[in-house]
N, C-alpha and C. Protein backbone atom coordinates (compact mmCIF):
# COMPACT_ATOMS: atom_id res chain seq x y z
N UNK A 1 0.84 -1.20 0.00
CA UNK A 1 0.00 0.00 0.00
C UNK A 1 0.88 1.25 0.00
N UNK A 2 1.85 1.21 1.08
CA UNK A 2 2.78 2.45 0.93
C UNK A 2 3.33 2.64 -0.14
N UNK A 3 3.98 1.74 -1.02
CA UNK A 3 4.56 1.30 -2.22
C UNK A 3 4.02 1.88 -3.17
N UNK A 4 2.71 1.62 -3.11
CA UNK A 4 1.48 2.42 -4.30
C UNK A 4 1.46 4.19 -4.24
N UNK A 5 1.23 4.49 -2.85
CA UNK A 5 0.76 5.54 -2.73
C UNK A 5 2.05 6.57 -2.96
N UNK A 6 3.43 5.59 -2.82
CA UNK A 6 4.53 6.48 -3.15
C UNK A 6 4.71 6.92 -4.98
N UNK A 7 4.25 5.76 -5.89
CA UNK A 7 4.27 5.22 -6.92
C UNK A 7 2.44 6.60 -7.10
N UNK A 8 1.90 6.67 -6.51
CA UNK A 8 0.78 7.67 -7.07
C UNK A 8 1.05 9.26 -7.13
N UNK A 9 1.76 9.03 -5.79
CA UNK A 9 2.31 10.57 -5.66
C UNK A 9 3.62 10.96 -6.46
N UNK A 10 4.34 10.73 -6.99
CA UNK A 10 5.55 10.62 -7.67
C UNK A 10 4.53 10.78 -8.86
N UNK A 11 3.84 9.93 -9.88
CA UNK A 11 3.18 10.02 -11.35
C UNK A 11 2.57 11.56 -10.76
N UNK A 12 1.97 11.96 -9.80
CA UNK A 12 0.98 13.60 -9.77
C UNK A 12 2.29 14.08 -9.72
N UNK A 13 3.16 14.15 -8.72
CA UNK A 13 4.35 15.25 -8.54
C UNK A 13 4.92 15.62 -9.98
N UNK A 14 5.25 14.47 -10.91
CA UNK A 14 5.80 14.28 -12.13
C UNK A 14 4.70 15.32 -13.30
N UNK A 15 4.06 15.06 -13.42
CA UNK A 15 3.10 15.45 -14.05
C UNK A 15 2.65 16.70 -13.93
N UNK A 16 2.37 17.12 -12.38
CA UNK A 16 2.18 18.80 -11.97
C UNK A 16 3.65 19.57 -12.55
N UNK A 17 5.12 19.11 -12.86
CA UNK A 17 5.77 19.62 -12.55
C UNK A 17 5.52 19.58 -14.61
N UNK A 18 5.90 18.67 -15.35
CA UNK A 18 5.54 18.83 -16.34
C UNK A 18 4.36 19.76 -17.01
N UNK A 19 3.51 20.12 -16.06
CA UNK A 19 2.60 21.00 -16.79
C UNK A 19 3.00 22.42 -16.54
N UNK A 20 3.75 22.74 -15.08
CA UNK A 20 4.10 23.71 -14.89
C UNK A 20 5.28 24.17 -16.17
N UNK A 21 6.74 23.06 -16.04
CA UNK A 21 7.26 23.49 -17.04
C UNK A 21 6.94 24.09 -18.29
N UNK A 22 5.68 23.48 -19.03
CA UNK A 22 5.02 23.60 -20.43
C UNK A 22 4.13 24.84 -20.52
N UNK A 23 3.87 25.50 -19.28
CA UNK A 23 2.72 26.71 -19.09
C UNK A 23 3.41 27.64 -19.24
């Protein structure tokens, strides 16, 4: 479960940071 939720938050962190870059 921790495993996942590290693995969920990492894909949003990744992704928020990618959209920021691209804005």
């Amino acid at each position: 479960m921790s495993r996942k939720w590290r693995y969920s938050l990492g894909q949003a962190a990744g992704l928020a940071g990618f959209v920021v870059l691209n804005s």
